[in-house]
Protein backbone atom coordinates (compact mmCIF):
# COMPACT_ATOMS: atom_id res chain seq x y z
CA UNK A 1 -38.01 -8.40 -7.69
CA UNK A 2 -34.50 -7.65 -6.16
CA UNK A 3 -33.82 -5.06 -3.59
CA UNK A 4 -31.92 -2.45 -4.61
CA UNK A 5 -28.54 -2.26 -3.11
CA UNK A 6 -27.76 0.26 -0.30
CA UNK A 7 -25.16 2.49 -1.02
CA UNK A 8 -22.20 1.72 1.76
CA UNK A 9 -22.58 5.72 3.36
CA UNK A 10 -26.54 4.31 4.09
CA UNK A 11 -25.55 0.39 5.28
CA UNK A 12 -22.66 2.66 7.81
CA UNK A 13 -25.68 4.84 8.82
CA UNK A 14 -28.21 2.08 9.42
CA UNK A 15 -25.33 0.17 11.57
CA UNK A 16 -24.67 3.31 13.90
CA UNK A 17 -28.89 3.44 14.39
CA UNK A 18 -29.14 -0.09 15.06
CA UNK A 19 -25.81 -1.11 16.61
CA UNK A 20 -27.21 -4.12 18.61
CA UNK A 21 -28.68 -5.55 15.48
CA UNK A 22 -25.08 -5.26 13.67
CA UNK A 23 -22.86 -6.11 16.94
CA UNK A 24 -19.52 -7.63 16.11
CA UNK A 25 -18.52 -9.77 18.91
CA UNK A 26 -14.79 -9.52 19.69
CA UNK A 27 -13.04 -13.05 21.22
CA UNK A 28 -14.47 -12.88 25.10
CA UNK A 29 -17.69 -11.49 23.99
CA UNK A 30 -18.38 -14.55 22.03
CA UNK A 31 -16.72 -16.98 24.53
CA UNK A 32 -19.25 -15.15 26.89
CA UNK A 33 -21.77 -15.80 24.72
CA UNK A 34 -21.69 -19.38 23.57
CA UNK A 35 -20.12 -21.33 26.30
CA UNK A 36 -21.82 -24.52 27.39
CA UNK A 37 -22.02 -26.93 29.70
CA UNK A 38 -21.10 -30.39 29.36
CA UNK A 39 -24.74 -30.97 28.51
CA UNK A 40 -24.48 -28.01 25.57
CA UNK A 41 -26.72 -25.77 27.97
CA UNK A 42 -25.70 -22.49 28.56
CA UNK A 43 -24.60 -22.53 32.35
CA UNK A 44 -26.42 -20.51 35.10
CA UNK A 45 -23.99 -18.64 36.11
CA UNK A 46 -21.29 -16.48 33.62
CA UNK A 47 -18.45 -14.49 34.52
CA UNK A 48 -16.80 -11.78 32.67
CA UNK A 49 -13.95 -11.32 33.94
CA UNK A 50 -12.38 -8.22 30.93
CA UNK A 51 -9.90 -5.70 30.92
CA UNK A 52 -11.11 -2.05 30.38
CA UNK A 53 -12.20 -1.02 27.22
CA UNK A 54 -12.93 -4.59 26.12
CA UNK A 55 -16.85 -4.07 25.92
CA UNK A 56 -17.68 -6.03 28.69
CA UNK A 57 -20.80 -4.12 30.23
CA UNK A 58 -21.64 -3.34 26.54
CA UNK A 59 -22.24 -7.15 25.87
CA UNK A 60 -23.63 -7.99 28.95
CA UNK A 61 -26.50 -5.05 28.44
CA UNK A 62 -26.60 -7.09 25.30
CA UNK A 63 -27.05 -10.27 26.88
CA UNK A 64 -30.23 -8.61 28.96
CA UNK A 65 -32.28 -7.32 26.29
CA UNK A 66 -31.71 -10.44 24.28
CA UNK A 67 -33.61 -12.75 27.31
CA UNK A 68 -36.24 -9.78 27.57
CA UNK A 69 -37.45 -11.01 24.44
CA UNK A 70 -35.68 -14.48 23.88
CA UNK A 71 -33.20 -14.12 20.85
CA UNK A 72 -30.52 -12.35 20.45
CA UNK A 73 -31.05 -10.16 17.31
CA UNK A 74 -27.43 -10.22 16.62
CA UNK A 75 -26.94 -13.21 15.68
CA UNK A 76 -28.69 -15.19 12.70
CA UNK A 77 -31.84 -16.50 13.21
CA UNK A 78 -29.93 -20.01 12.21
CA UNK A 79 -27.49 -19.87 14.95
CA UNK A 80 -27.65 -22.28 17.46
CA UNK A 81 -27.06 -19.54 19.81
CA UNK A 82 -30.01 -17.13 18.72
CA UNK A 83 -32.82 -18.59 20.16
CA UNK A 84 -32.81 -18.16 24.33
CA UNK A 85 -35.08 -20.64 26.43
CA UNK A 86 -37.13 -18.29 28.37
CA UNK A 87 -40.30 -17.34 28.78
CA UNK A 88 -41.56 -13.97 27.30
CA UNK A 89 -42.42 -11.47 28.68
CA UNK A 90 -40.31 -11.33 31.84
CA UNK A 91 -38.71 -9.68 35.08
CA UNK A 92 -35.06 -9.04 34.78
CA UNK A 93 -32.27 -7.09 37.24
CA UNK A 94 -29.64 -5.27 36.32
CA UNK A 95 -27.42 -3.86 39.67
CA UNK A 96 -24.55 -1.40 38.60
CA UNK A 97 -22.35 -0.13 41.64
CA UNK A 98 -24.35 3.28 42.43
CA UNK A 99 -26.77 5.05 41.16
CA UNK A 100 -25.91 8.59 40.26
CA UNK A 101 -22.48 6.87 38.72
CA UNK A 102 -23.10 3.46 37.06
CA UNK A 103 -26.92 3.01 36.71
CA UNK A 104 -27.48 7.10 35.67
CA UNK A 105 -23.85 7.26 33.74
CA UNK A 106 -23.45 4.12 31.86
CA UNK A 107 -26.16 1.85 31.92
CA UNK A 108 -28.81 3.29 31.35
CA UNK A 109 -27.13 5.13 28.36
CA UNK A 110 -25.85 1.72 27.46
CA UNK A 111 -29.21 0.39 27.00
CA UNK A 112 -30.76 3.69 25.20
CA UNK A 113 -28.04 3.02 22.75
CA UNK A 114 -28.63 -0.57 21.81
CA UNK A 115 -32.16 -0.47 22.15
CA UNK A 116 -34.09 0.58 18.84
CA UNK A 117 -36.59 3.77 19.30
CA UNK A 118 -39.34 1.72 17.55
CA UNK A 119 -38.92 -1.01 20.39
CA UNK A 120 -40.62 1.98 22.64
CA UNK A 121 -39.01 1.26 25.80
CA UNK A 122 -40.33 2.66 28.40
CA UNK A 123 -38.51 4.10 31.26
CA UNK A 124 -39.59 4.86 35.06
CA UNK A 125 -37.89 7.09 36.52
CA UNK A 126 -37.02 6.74 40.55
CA UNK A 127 -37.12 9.74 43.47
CA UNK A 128 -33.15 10.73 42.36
CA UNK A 129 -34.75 11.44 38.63
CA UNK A 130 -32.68 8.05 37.64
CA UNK A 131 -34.69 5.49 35.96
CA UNK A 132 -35.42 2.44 38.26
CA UNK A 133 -37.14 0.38 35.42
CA UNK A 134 -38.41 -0.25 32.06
CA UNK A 135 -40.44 -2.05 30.04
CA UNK A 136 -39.49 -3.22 26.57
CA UNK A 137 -42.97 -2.70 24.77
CA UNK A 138 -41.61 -4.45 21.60
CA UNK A 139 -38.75 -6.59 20.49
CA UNK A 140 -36.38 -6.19 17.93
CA UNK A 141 -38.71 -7.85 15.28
CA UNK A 142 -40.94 -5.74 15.81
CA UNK A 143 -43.36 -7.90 18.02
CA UNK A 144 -45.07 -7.42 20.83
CA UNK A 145 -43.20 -7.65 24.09
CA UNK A 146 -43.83 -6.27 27.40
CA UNK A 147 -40.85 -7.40 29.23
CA UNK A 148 -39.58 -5.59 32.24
CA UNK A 149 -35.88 -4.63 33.81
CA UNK A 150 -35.25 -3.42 37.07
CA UNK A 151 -32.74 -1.20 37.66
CA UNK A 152 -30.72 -1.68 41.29
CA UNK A 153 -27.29 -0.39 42.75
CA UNK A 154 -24.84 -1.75 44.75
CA UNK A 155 -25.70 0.94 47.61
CA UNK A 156 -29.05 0.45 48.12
CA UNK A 157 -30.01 -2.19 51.30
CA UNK A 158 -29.57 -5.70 50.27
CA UNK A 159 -33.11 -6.60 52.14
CA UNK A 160 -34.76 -4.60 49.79
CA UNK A 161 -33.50 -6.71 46.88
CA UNK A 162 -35.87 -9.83 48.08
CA UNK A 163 -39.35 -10.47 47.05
CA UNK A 164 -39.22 -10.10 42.97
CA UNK A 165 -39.02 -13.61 41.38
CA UNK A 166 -36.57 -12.42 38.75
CA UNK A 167 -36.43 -14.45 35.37
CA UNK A 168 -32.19 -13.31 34.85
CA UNK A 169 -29.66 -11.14 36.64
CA UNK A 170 -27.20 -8.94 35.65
CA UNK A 171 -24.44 -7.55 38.10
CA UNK A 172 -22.40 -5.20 36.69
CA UNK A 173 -19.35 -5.44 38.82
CA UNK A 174 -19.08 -8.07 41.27
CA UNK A 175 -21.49 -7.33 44.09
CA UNK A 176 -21.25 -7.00 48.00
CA UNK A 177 -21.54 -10.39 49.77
CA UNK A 178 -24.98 -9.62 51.42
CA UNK A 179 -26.41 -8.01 48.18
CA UNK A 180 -25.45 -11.53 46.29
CA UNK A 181 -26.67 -13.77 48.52
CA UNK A 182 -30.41 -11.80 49.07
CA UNK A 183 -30.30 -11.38 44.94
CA UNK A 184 -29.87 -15.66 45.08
CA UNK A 185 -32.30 -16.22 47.37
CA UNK A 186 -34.99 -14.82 45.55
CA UNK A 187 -33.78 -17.17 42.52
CA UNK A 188 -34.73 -20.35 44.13
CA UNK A 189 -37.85 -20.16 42.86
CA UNK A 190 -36.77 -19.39 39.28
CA UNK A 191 -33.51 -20.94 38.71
CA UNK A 192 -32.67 -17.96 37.16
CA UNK A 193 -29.61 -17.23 34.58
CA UNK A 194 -27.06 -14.73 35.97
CA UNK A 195 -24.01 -13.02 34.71
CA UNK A 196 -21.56 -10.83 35.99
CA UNK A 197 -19.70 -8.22 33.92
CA UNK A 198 -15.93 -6.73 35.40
CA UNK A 199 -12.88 -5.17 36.27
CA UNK A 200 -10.59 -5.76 38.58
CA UNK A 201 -12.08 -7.90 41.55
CA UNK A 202 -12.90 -5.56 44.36
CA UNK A 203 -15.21 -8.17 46.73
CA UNK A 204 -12.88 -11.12 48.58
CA UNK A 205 -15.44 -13.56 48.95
CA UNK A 206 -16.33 -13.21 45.01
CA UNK A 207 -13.54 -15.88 43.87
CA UNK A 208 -14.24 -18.93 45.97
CA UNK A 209 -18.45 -18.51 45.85
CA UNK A 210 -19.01 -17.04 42.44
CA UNK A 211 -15.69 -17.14 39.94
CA UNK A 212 -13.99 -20.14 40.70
CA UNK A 213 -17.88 -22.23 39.80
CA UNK A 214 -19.02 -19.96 37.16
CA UNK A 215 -19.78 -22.03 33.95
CA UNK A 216 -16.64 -19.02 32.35
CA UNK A 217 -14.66 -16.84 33.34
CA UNK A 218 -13.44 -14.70 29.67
C-alpha cells in the first residue's frame, strides 16, 4: 500500500521541526563537508573560513552531532559522505569564545534547534546555569546512542582543557594559541578530527599553524 501524500503546508511544517534532517547545504557548507584528501579521506583538520550570515557555526554544530552518532542524517543513506568512521558512542568538544555570549547565546541554541526532541538530549548545566555538556541519548534514527559533548569557552584556563581523550573537536572561532595547543595535546592519543568554524581571523599565530595546513579552507 502507498503512503498517502503530505499536503505541502505539513512537508513545510515537518522541515521547520526537523531542520537538520532536511538541511540544504549552500556551496562552502558542502565543500566543508565533502573535501578529501588525496587518499579520498576526509582530512583531520577543516577550516571554515565564511563570511557572516553564511551558516558557518550552523553547519559545523551539524558536523558534531553527525560524529556523535556516525552519519550525517542529512544526507542519503547512499551518499558516500553519510556514513562517518567513528566509533559510537563518543566524547566530543565544542569551545565557543565565552560562555555567557557564544556557548549560552548561540550554541547551545544552535544545537537545541537541530537536535530532534525524541533524540532526548540531555543537558548539564555548569555553576553560571550554562550547560557544560550533554549526552545524546538517541540518534536521529531513532537508536540508541549515548554519546557525549562537552561544552568549553575560549576564557576558561587552557590547563584545564587536558586530560579528556576527545573523539572530535569543534572550535568555534579560531582559538587562543595556548588553548589550541593543550586541546592537541590531548589528541595524540586519539587522532582526533577537528574543525574550526569563522569570521574574521582574530589569533596571529592561527594562519601559519592551523589555516595554511588545514585539509580546506571554504
Amino acid at each position: 500500500m502507498n503512503p498517502k501524500p503530505v499536503s505541502p503546508e505539513i512537508a513545510d511544517e515537518i522541515r521547520k521541526k526537523y531542520p537538520l534532517l532536511f538541511l540544504q547545504m549552500n556551496e562552502p557548507q558542502s565543500k566543508f563537508i565533502r573535501v578529501k584528501t588525496s587518499e579520498d579521506r576526509t582530512p583531520r583538520t577543516r577550516v571554515a573560513e565564511m563570511g557572516n550570515k553564511c551558516g558557518k557555526t550552523h553547519i559545523g554544530i551539524g558536523e558534531d552531532i553527525a560524529h556523535m552518532q556516525g552519519f550525517r542524517p542529512w544526507l542519503k543513506k547512499d551518499d558516500p559522505d553519510y556514513k562517518i568512521e567513528i566509533k559510537v558512542p563518543n566524547v566530543g568538544l565544542v569551545i565557543g569564545e565565552t560562555v555567557m555570549h557564544s556557548i549560552a547565546e548561540k550554541i547551545v541554541p544552535t544545537f537545541k534547534e537541530l537536535i530532534p526532541d525524541y533524540c532526548k538530549p540531555i543537558f548539564k548545566a555548569g555553576p553560571t546555569g550554562v550547560p557544560i555538556k550533554f549526552t545524546l541519548t538517541l540518534d536521529t534514527d531513532g537508536k540508541k546512542c549515548g554519546s557525549e559533548c562537552y561544552l568549553r569557552s575560549y576564557d576558561q584556563r587552557a590547563a584545564t582543557f587536558e586530560g579528556i581523550d576527545y573523539a572530535w573537536v569543534h572550535y568555534d572561532e579560531p582559538p587562543p594559541e595556548d588553548v589550541w595547543l593543550a586541546v592537541e595535546r590531548g589528541k595524540v592519543v586519539t587522532n582526533a578530527p577537528s574543525w574550526f568554524t569563522m569570521t574574521p581571523l582574530k589569533e596571529a599565530y592561527f594562519y601559519t599553524k592551523v589555516s595554511s595546513r588545514a585539509g580546506i579552507r571554504v
